[in-house]
Protein backbone atom coordinates (compact mmCIF):
# COMPACT_ATOMS: atom_id res chain seq x y z
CA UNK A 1 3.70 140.38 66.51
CA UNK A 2 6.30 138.13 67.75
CA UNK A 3 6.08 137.19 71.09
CA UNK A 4 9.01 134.62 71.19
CA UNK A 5 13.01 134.75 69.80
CA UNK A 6 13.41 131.84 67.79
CA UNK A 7 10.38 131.37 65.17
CA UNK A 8 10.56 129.41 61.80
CA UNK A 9 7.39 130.26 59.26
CA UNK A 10 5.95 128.23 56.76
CA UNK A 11 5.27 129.83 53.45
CA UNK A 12 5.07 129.18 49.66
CA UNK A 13 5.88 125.52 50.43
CA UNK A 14 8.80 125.90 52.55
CA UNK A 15 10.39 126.81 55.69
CA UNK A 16 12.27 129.82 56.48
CA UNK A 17 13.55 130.96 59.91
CA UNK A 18 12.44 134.04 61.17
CA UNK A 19 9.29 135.79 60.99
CA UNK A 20 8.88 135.93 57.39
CA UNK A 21 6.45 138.55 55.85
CA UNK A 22 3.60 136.23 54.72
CA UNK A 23 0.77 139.34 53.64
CA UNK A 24 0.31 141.98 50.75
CA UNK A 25 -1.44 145.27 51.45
CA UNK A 26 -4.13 144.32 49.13
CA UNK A 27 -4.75 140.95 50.46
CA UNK A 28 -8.54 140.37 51.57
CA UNK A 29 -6.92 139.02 54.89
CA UNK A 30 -5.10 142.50 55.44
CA UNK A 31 -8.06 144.67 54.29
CA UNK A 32 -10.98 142.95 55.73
CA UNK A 33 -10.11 140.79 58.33
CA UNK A 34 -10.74 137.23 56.62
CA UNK A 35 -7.92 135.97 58.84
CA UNK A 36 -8.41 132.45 60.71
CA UNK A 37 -5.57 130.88 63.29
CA UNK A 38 -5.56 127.70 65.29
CA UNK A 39 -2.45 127.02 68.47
CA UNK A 40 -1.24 123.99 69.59
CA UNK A 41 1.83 122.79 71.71
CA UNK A 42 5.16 121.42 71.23
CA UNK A 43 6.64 120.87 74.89
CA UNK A 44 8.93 117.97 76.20
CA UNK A 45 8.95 116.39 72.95
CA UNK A 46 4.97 116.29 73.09
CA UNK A 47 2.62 117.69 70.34
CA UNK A 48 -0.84 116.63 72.30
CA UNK A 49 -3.82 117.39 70.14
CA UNK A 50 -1.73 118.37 67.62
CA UNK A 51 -3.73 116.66 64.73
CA UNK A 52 -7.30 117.90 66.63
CA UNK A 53 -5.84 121.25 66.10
CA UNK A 54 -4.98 121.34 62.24
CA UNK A 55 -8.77 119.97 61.61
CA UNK A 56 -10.56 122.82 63.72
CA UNK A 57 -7.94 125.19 61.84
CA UNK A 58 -9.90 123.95 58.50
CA UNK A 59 -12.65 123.67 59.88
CA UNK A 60 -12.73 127.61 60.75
CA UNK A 61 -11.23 128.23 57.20
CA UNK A 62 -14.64 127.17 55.92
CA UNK A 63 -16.75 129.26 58.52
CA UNK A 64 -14.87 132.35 57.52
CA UNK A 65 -16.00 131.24 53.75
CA UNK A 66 -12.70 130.82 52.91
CA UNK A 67 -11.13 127.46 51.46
CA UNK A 68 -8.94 125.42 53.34
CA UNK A 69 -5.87 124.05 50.80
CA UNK A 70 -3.81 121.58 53.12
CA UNK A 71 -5.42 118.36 54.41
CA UNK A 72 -5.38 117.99 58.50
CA UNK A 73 -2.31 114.81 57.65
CA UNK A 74 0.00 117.14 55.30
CA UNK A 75 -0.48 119.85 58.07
CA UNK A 76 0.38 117.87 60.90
CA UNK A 77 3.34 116.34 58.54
CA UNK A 78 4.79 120.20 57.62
CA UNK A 79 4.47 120.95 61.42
CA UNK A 80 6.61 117.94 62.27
CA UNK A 81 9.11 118.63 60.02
CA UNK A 82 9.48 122.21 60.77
CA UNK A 83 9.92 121.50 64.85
CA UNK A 84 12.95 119.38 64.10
CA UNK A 85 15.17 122.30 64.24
CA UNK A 86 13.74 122.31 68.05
CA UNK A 87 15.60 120.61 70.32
CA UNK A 88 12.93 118.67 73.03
CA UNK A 89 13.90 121.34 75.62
CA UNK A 90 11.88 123.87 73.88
CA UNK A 91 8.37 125.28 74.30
CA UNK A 92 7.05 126.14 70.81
CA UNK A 93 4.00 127.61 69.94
CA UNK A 94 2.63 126.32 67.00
CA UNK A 95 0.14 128.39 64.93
CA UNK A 96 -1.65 127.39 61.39
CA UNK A 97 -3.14 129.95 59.66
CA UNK A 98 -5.19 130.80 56.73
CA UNK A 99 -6.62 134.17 54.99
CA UNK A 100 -8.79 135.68 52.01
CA UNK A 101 -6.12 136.40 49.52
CA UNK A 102 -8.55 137.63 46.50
CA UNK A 103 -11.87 139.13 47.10
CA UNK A 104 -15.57 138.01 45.56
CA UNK A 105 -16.28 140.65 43.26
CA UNK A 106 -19.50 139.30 42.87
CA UNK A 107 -20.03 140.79 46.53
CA UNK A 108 -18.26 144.28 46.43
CA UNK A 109 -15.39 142.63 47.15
CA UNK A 110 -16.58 142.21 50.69
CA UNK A 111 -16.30 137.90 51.08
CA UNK A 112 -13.52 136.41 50.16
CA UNK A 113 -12.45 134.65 46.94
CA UNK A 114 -12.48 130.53 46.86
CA UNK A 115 -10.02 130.62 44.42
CA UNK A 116 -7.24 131.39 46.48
CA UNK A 117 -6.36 131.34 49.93
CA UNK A 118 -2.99 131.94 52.24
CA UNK A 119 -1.74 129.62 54.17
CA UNK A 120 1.24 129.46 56.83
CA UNK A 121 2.46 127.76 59.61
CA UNK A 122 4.09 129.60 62.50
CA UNK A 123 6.39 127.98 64.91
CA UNK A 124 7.60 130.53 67.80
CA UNK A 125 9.73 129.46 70.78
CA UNK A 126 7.69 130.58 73.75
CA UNK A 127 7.87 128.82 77.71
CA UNK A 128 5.55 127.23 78.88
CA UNK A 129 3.76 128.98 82.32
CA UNK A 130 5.24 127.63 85.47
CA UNK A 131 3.13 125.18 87.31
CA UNK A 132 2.52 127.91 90.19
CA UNK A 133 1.67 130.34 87.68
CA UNK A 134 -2.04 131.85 88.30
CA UNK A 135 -4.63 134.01 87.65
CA UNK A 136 -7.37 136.71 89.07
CA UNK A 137 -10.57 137.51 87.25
CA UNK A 138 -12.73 140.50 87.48
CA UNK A 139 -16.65 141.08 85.72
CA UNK A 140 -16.31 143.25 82.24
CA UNK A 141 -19.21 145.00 80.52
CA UNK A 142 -18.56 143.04 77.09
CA UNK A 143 -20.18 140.00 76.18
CA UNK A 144 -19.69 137.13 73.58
CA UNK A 145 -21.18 137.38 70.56
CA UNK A 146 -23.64 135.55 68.98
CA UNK A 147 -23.53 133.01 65.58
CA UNK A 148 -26.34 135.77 64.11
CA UNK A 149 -23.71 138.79 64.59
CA UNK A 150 -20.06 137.16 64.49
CA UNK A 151 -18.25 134.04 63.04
CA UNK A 152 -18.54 132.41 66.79
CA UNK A 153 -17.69 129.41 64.92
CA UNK A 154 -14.13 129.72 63.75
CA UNK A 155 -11.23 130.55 65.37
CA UNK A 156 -11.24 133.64 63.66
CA UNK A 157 -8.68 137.14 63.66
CA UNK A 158 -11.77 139.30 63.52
CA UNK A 159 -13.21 138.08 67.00
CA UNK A 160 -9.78 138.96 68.75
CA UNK A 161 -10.55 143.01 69.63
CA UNK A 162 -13.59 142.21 71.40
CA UNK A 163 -11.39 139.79 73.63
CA UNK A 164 -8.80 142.51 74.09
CA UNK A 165 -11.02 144.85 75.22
CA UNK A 166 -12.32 142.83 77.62
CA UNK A 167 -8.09 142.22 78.95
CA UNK A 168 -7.80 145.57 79.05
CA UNK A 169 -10.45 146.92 81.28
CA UNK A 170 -9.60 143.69 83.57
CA UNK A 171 -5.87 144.70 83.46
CA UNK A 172 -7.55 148.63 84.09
CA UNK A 173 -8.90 146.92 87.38
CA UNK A 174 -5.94 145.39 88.71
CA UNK A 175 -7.19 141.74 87.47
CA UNK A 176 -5.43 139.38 85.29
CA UNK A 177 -8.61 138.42 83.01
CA UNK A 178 -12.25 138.85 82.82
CA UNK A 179 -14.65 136.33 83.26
CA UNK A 180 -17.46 136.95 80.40
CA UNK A 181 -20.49 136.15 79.60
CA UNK A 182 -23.17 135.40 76.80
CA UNK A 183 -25.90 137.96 75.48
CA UNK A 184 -28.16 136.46 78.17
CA UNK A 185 -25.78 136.70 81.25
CA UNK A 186 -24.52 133.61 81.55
CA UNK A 187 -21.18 132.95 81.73
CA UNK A 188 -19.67 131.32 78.77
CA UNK A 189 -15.74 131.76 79.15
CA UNK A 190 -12.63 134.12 80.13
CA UNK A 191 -11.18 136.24 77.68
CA UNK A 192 -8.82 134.15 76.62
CA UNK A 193 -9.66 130.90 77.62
CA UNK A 194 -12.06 128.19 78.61
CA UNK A 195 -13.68 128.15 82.42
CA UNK A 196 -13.94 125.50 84.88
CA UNK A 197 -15.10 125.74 88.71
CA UNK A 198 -15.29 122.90 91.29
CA UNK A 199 -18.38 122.40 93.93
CA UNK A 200 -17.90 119.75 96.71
CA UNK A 201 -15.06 118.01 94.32
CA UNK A 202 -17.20 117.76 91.17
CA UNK A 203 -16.62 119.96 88.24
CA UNK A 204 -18.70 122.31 86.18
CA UNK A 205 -18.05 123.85 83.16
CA UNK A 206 -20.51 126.82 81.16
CA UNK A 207 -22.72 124.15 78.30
CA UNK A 208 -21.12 124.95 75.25
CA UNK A 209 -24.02 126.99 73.53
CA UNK A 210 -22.52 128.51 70.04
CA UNK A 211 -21.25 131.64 71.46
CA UNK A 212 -17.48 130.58 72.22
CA UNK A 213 -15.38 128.12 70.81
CA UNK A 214 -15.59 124.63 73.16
CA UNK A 215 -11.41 123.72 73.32
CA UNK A 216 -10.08 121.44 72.54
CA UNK A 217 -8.00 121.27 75.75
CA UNK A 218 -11.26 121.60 77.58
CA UNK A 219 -13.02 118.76 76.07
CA UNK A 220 -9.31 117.07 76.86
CA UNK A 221 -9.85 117.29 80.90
CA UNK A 222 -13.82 116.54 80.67
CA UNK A 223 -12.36 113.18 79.37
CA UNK A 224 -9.49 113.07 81.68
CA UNK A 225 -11.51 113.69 85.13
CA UNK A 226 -14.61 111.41 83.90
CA UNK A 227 -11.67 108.64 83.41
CA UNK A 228 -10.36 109.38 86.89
CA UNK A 229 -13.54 109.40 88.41
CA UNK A 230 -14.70 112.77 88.32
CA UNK A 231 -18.35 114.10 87.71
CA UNK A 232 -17.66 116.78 85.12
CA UNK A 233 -21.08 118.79 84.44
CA UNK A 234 -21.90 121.21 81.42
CA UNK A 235 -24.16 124.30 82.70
CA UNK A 236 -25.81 127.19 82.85
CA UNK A 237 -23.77 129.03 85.22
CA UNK A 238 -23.89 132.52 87.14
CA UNK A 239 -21.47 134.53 88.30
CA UNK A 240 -22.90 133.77 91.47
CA UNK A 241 -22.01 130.07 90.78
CA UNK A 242 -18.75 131.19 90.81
CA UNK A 243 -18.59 133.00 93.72
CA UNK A 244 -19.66 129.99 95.62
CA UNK A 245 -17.25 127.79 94.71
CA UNK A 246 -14.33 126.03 96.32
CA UNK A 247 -11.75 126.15 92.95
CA UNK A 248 -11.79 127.52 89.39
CA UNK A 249 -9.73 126.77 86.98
CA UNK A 250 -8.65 128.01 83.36
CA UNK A 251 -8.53 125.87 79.91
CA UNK A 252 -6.60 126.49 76.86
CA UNK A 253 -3.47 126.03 74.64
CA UNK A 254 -1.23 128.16 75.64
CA UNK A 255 -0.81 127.29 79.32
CA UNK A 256 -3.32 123.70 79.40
CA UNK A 257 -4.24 124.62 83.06
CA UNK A 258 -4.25 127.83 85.16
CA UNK A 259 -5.49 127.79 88.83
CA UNK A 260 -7.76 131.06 89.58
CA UNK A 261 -6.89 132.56 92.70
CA UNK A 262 -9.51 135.31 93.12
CA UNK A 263 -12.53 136.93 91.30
CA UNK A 264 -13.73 140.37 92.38
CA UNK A 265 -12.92 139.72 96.06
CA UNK A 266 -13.72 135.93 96.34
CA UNK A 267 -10.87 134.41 96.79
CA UNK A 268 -9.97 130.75 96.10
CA UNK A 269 -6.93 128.18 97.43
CA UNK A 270 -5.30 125.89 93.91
CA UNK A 271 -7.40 123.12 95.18
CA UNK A 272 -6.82 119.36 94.80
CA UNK A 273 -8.56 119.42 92.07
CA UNK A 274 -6.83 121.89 89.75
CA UNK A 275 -3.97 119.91 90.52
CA UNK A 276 -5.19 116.95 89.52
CA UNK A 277 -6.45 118.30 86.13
CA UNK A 278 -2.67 119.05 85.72
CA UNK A 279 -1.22 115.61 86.30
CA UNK A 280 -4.05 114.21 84.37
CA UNK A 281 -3.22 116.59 81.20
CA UNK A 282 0.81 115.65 81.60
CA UNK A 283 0.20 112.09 82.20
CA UNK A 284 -2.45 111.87 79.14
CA UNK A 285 -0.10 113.64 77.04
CA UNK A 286 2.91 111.45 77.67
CA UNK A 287 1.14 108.26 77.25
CA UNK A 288 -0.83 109.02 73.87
CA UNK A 289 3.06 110.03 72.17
């Protein structure tokens, strides 16, 4: 599913450009799902987070039961090496991944096997959003799941149709994303990324409660703001919450910060700020290189 022109893969201890076939047919990954991802950022030269990223991608690896082979250093080592055939005027995405490659037998076949495991790397030339770039959001009658029910706890392949049915019935409803909530109606996140809203300039940001992974580009601007200043509150928030405030703001890898300009009729101005949270992020991420 290439999404980019230019990509160079990782596999079987080297690199290769292209997008190189990395799967069997057979593999647990293919046939049952045991598929775990992480993304992180190469822009302007920059890799923020980079090493934060290759950990969780481990760290997931183990949720899904399956066994992480490449330390966080030799990962963020192979990464470096492949972007060199990058020039610093590119935007790469940058996605580890592992998956089930032989299946317990001891349980139908139905976990994984520890024995072996798949690993890649994924590097795929794709621009960063323009700084005007925005967002609407819209209600949707999915939820997140719960620890009990799904592997909340990784960044995992398997969670990804739930998300995408949430995008579509947003997209169905003339909205860019949906803003979602937990089993007990609270909101937790978008469907494909992290939530922020401002109230009379302070910031406030659904308490991280097991059912959605807490990013590491949000935990980024929580340390940012509270540096700058900036009350920066985890809680239990409402939709109604939302409706009543002055900005909101999205959270993740892909785009670090997108401004919210309406959500099912409430409309909201890219407030000082959402703006700040940007030139925190850029001026963070040039400083810690």
């Amino acid at each position: 599913m290439a999404i980019g022109s230019k990509i160079r893969t990782y596999f079987n201890g080297t690199w290769h450009d292209g997008d190189v076939a990395v799967m069997n047919a057979a593999d647990h990954g293919t046939w049952l799902g045991s598929t775990v991802f992480d993304g992180a950022r190469f822009f302007d030269g920059l890799t923020p987070d980079l090493d934060a990223h290759c950990a969780r991608v481990n760290r997931s690896a183990k949720a899904l039961m399956l066994n992480p082979t490449v330390t966080t250093e030799d990962m963020v080592a192979i990464t470096l090496e492949g972007l060199k055939a990058f020039g610093p005027d590119e935007a790469v995405y940058i996605r580890p991944m592992y998956w089930g490659i032989d299946a317990d037998m001891s349980t139908s076949a139905i976990a994984p096997g520890q024995d072996t495991t798949g690993f890649a790397i994924s590097l795929e030339a794709v621009a960063m959003a323009a700084p005007e770039a925005s967002t609407t959001l819209t209600t949707t009658r999915f939820c997140r799941p719960v620890l009990e029910s799904s592997v909340v706890n990784a960044k995992a392949g398997c969670l990804y149709p739930n998300n995408a049915r949430m995008l579509i019935e947003a997209r169905s409803k003339g909205y860019g994303n949906a803003l979602v909530c937990d089993a007990l109606g609270n909101v937790a996140e978008t469907a494909i990324a992290n939530v922020f809203m401002v109230k009379d300039g302070e910031v406030f940001t659904p308490i991280a409660n097991g059912t959605f992974l807490s990013g590491i580009t949000r935990a980024r601007h929580m340390t940012n703001l509270r540096a700058d200043g900036v009350k920066v509150h985890e809680s239990v928030l409402s939709f109604n919450d939302f409706r009543a405030a002055d900005e909101v703001f999205l959270s993740g890898n892909m785009s670090k910060v997108t401004p919210v300009t309406e959500f099912d009729g409430t409309m909201y101005q890219v407030g000082p700020v959402t703006k700040r949270v940007r030139s925190l992020y850029w001026d963070w991420a040039n400083s810690s290189a």
